[in-house]
C-alpha atoms as a PDB file:
ATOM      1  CA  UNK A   1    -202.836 162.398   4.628  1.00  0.00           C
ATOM      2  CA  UNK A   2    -200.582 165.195   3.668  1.00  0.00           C
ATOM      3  CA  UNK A   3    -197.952 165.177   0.074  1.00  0.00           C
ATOM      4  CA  UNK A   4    -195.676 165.080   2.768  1.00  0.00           C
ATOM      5  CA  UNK A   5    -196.204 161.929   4.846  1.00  0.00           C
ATOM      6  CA  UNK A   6    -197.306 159.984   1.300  1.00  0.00           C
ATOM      7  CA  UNK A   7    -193.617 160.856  -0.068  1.00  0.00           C
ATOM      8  CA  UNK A   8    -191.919 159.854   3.286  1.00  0.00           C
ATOM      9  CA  UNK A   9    -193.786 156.807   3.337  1.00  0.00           C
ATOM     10  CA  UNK A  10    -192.879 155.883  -0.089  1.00  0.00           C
ATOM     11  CA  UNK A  11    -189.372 156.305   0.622  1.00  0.00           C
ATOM     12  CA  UNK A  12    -187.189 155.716  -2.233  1.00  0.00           C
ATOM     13  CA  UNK A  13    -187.551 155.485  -6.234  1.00  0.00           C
ATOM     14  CA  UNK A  14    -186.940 151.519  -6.822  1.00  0.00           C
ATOM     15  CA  UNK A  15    -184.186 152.813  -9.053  1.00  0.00           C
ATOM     16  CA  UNK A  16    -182.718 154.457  -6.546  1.00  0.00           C
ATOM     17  CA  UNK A  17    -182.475 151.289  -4.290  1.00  0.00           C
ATOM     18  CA  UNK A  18    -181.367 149.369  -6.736  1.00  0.00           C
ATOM     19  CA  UNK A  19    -178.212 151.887  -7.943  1.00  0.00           C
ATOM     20  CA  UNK A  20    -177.343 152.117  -3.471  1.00  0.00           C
ATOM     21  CA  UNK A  21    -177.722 148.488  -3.404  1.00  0.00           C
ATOM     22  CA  UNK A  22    -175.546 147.759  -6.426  1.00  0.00           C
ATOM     23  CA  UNK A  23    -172.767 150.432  -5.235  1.00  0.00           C
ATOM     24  CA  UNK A  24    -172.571 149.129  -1.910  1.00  0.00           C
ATOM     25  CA  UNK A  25    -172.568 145.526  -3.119  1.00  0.00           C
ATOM     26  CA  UNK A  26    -169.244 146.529  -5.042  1.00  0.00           C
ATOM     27  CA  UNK A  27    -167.897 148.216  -2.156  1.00  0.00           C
ATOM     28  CA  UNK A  28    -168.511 144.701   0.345  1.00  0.00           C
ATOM     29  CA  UNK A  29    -167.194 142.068  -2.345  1.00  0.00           C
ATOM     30  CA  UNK A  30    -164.302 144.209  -2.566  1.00  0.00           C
ATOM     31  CA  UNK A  31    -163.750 144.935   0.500  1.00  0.00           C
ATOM     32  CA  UNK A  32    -164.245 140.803   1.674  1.00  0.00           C
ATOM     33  CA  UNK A  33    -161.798 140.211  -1.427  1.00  0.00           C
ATOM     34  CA  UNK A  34    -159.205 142.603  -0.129  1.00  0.00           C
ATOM     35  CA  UNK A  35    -159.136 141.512   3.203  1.00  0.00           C
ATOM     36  CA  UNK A  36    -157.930 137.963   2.188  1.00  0.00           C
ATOM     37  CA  UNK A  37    -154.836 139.788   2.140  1.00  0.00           C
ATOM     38  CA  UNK A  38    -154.335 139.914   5.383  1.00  0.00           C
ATOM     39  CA  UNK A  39    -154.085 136.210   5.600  1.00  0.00           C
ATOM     40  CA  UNK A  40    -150.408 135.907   3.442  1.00  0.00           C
ATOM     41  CA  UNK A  41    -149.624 139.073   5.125  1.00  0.00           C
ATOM     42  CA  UNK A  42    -149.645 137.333   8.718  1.00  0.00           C
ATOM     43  CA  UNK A  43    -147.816 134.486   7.489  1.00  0.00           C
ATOM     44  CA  UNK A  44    -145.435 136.179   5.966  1.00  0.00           C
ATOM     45  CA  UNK A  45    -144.357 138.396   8.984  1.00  0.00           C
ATOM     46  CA  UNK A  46    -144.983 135.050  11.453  1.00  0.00           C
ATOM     47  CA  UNK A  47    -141.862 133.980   9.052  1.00  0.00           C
ATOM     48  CA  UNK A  48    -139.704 136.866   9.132  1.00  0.00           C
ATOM     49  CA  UNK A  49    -139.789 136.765  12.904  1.00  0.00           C
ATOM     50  CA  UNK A  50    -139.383 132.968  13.370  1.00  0.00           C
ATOM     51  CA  UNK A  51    -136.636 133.082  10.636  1.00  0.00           C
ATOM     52  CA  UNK A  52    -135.235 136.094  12.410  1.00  0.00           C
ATOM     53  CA  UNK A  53    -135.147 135.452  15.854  1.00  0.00           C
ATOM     54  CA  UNK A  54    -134.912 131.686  16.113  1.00  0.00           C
ATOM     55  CA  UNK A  55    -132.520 130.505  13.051  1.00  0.00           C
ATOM     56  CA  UNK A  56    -130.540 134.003  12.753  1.00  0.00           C
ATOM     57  CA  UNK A  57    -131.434 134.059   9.389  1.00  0.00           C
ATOM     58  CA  UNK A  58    -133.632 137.519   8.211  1.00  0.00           C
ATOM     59  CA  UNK A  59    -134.932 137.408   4.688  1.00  0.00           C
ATOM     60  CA  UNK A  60    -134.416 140.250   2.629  1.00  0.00           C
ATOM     61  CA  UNK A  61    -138.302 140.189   1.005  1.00  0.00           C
ATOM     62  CA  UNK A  62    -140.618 140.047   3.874  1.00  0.00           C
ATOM     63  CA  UNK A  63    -140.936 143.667   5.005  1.00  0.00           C
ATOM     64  CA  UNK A  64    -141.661 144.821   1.527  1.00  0.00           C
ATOM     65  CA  UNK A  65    -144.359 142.058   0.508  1.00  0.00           C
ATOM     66  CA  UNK A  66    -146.223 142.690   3.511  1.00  0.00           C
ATOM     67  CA  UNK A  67    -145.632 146.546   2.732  1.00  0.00           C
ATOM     68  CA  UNK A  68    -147.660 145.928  -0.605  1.00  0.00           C
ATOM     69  CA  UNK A  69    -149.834 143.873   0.528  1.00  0.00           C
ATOM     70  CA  UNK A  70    -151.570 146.047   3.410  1.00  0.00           C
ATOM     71  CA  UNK A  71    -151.128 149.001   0.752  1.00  0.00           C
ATOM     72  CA  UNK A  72    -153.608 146.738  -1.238  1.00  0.00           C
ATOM     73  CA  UNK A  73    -155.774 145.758   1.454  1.00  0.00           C
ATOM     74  CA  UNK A  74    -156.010 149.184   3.366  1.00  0.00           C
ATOM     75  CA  UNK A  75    -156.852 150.994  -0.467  1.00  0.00           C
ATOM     76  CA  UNK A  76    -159.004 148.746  -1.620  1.00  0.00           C
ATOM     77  CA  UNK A  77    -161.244 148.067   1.571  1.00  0.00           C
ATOM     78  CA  UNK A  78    -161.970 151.654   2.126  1.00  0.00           C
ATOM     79  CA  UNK A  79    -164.731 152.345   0.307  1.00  0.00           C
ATOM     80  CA  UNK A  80    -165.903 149.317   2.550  1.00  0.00           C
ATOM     81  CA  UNK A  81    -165.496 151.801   5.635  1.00  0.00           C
ATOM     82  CA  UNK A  82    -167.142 154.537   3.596  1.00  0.00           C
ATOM     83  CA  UNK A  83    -169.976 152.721   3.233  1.00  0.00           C
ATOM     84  CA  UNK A  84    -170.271 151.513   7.188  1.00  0.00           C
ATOM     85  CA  UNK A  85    -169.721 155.611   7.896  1.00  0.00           C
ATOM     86  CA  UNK A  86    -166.494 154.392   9.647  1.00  0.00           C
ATOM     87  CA  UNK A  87    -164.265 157.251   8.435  1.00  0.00           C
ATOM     88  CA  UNK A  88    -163.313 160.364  10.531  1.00  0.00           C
ATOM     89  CA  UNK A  89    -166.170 162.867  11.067  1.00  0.00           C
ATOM     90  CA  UNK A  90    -167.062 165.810  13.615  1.00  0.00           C
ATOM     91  CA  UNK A  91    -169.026 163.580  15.510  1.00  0.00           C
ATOM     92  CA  UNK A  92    -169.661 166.496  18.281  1.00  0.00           C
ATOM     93  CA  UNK A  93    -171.302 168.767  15.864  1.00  0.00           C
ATOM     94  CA  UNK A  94    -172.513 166.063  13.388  1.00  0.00           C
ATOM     95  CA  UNK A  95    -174.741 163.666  16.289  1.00  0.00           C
ATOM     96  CA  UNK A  96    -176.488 166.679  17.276  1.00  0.00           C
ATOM     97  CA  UNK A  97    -178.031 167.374  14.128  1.00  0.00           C
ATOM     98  CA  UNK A  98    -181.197 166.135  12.356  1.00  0.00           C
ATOM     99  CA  UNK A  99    -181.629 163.755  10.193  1.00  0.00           C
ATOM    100  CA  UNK A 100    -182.506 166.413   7.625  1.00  0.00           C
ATOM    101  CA  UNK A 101    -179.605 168.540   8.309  1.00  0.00           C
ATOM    102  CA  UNK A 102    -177.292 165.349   8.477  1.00  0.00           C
ATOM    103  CA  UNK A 103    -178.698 165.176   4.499  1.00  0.00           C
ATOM    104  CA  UNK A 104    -178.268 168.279   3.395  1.00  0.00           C
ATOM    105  CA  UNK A 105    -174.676 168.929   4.755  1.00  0.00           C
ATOM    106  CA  UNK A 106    -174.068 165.704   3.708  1.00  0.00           C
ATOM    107  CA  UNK A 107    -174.954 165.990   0.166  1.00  0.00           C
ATOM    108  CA  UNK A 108    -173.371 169.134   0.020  1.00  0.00           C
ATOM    109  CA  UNK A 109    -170.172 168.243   1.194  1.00  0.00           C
ATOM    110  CA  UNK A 110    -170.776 164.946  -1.480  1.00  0.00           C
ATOM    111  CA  UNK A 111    -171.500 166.768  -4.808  1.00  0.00           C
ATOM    112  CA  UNK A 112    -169.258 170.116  -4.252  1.00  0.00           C
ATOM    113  CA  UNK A 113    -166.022 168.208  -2.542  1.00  0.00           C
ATOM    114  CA  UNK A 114    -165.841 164.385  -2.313  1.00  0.00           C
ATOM    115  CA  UNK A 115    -166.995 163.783  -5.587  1.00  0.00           C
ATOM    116  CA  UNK A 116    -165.050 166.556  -7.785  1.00  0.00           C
ATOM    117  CA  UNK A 117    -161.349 165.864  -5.564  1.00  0.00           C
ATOM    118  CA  UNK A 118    -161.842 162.022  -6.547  1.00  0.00           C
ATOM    119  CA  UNK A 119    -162.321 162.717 -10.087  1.00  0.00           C
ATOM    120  CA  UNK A 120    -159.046 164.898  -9.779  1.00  0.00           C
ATOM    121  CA  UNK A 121    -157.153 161.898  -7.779  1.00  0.00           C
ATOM    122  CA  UNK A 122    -158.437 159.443  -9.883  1.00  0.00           C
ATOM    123  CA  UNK A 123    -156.536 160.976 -12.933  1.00  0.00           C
ATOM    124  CA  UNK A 124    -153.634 161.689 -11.604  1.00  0.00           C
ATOM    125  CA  UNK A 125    -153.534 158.319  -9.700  1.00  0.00           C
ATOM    126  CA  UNK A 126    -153.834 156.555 -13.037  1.00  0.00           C
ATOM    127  CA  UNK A 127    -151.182 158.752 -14.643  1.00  0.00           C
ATOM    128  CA  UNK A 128    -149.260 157.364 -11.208  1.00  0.00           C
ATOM    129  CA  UNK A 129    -149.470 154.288 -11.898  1.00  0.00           C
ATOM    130  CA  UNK A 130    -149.316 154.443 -15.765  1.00  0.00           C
ATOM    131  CA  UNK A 131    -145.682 155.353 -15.560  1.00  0.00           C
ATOM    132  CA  UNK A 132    -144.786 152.827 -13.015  1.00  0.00           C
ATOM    133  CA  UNK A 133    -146.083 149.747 -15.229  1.00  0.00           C
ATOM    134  CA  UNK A 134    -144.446 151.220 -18.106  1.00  0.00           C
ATOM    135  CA  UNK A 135    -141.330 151.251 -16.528  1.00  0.00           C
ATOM    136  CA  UNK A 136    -141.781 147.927 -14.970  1.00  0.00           C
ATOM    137  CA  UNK A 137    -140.703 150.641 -11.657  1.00  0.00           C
ATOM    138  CA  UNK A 138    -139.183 148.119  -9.015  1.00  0.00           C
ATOM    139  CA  UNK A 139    -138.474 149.424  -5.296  1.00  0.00           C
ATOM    140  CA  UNK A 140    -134.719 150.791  -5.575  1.00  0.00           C
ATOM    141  CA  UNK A 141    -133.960 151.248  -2.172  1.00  0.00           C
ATOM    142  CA  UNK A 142    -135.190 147.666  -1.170  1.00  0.00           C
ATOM    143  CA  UNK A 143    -132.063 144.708  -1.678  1.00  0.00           C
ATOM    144  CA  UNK A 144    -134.764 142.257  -3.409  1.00  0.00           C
ATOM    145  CA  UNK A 145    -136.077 144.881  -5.499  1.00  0.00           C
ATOM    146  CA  UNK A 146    -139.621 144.007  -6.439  1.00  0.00           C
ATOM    147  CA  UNK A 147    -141.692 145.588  -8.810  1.00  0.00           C
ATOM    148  CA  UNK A 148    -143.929 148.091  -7.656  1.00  0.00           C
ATOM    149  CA  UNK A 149    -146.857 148.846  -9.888  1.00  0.00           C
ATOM    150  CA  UNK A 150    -149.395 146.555  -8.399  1.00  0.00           C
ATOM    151  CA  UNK A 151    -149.252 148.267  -5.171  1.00  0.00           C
ATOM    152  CA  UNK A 152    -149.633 151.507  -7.459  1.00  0.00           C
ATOM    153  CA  UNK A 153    -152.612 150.125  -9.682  1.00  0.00           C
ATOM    154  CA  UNK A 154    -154.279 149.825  -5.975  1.00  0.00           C
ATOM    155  CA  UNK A 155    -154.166 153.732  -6.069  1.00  0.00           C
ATOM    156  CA  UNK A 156    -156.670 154.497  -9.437  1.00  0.00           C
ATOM    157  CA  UNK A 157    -158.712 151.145  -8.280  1.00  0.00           C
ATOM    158  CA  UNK A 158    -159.391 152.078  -4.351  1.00  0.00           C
ATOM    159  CA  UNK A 159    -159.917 156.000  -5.504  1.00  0.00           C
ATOM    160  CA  UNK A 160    -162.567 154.584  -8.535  1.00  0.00           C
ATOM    161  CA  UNK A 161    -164.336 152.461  -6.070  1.00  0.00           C
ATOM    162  CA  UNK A 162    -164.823 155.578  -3.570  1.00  0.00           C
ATOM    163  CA  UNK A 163    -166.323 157.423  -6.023  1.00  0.00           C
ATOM    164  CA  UNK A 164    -168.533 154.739  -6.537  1.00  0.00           C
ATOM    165  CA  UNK A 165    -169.034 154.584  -2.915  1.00  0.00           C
ATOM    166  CA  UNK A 166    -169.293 157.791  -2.705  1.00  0.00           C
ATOM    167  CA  UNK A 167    -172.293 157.716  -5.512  1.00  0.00           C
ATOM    168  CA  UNK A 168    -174.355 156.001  -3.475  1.00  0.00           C
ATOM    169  CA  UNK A 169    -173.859 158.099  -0.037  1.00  0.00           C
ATOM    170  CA  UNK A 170    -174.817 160.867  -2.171  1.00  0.00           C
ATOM    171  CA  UNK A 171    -178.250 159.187  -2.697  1.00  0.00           C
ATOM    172  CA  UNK A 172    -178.686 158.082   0.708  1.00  0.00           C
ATOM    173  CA  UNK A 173    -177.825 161.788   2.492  1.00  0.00           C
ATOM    174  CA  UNK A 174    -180.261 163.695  -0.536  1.00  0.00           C
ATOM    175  CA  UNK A 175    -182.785 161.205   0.548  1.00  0.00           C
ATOM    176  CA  UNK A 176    -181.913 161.423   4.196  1.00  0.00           C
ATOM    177  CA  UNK A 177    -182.571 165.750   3.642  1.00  0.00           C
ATOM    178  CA  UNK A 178    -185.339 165.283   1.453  1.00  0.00           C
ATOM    179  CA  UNK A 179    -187.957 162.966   3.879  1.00  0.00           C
ATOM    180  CA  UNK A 180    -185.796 163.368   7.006  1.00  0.00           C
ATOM    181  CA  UNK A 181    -185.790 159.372   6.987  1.00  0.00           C
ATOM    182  CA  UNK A 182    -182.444 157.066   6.766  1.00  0.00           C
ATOM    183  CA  UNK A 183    -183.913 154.619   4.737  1.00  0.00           C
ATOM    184  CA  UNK A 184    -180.454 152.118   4.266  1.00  0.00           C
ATOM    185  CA  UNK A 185    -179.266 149.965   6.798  1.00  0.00           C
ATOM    186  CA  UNK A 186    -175.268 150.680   7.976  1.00  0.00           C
ATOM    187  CA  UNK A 187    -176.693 154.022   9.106  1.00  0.00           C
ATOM    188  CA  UNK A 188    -173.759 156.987   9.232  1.00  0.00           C
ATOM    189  CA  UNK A 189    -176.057 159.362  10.696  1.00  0.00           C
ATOM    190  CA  UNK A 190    -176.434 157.440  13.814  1.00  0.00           C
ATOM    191  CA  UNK A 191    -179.462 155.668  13.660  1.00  0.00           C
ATOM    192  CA  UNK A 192    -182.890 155.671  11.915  1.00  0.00           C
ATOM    193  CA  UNK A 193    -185.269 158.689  12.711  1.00  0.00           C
ATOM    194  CA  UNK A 194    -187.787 158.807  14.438  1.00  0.00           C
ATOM    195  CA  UNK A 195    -189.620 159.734  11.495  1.00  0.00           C
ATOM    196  CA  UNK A 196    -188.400 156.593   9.649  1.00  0.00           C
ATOM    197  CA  UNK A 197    -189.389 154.056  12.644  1.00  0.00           C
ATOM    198  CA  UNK A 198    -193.282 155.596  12.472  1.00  0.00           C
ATOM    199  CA  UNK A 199    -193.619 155.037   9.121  1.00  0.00           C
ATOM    200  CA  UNK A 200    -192.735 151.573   9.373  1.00  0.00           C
ATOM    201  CA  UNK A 201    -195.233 151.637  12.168  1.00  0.00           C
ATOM    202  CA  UNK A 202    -197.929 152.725   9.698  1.00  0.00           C
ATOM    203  CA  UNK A 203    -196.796 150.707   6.916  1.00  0.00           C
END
């Protein structure tokens, strides 16, 4: 048996499984955690409308909690989406690749652009929402006038947790280029390979 095949069959350093597995662990509990949001969200916009339309009586705080709270929820979930490979890609160009090639593009695109732009909106998120807290910044053009800064902490937080996210994608795709095998489950590159289902079979 070749280097090759022994390396493929292998897969991935235990270390390496460990770190994806942790990452994407963080990515699902917050993701589950932020979509309990949704619940007071509902309720609160099942209110507005009975309130509205059945005892004339709109409230003047509805709209902007449930503003705040999707902002939270749709932030902080999407390294969740990351993870699934349920953002936007070139799907016409990107399905008819190889696994290999879905890797290496992958990883390129990763460690030369995903990785380096979060690090740049993750500081000047935080300096975002630094200001905001310190000013205790409330929403002047709203009549209730809540306080904003939560909504902005959920800017540094989601972008932190992407770069996380996008940690362990940048595992999975120099893997993915390196043995030409998807080895996680969740697979963004549209399946496991061929290559990855026959060396199961030999396992």
């Amino acid at each position: 048996m070749s280097h090759a095949s022994t390396t493929t069959m292998r897969g991935p350093a235990p270390a390496a499984r460990r770190l994806v597995e942790i990452l994407d662990g963080i990515s699902v509990a917050m993701g589950k955690a932020s979509s309990v949001l949704v619940l007071p969200m509902m309720c609160i916009l099942v209110y507005e409308v009975v309130s509205r339309y059945f005892f004339n009586a709109p409230t003047i705080w509805a709209g902007d909690l449930a503003l705040i709270l999707y902002g939270i929820y749709f932030m902080v979930a999407s390294p969740f989406c990351l993870k699934d490979g349920m953002h936007i890609r070139t799907d016409f160009l990107y399905n008819r690749w190889s696994t290999k090639t879905k890797g290496l593009v992958d990883t390129i695109i990763y460690v030369f652009l995903y990785l380096p732009t979060h690090v740049v909106f993750l500081e000047i998120g935080w300096k975002y929402f630094y200001k905001s807290f310190k000013q205790n910044e409330s929403i002047v053009s709203s009549p209730w006038m809540p306080i904003i800064w939560p909504m902005k902490f959920a800017i540094p937080l989601s972008v932190f947790l992407m770069i996380l996210q996008g940690l362990s994608e940048t595992i999975k795709s120099y893997y993915a280029w390196r043995h030409g095998v998807f080895y996680w489950e969740n697979n963004p590159h549209g399946g496991r390979s061929e290559e990855g289902d026959a060396c199961e079979a030999q396992a």
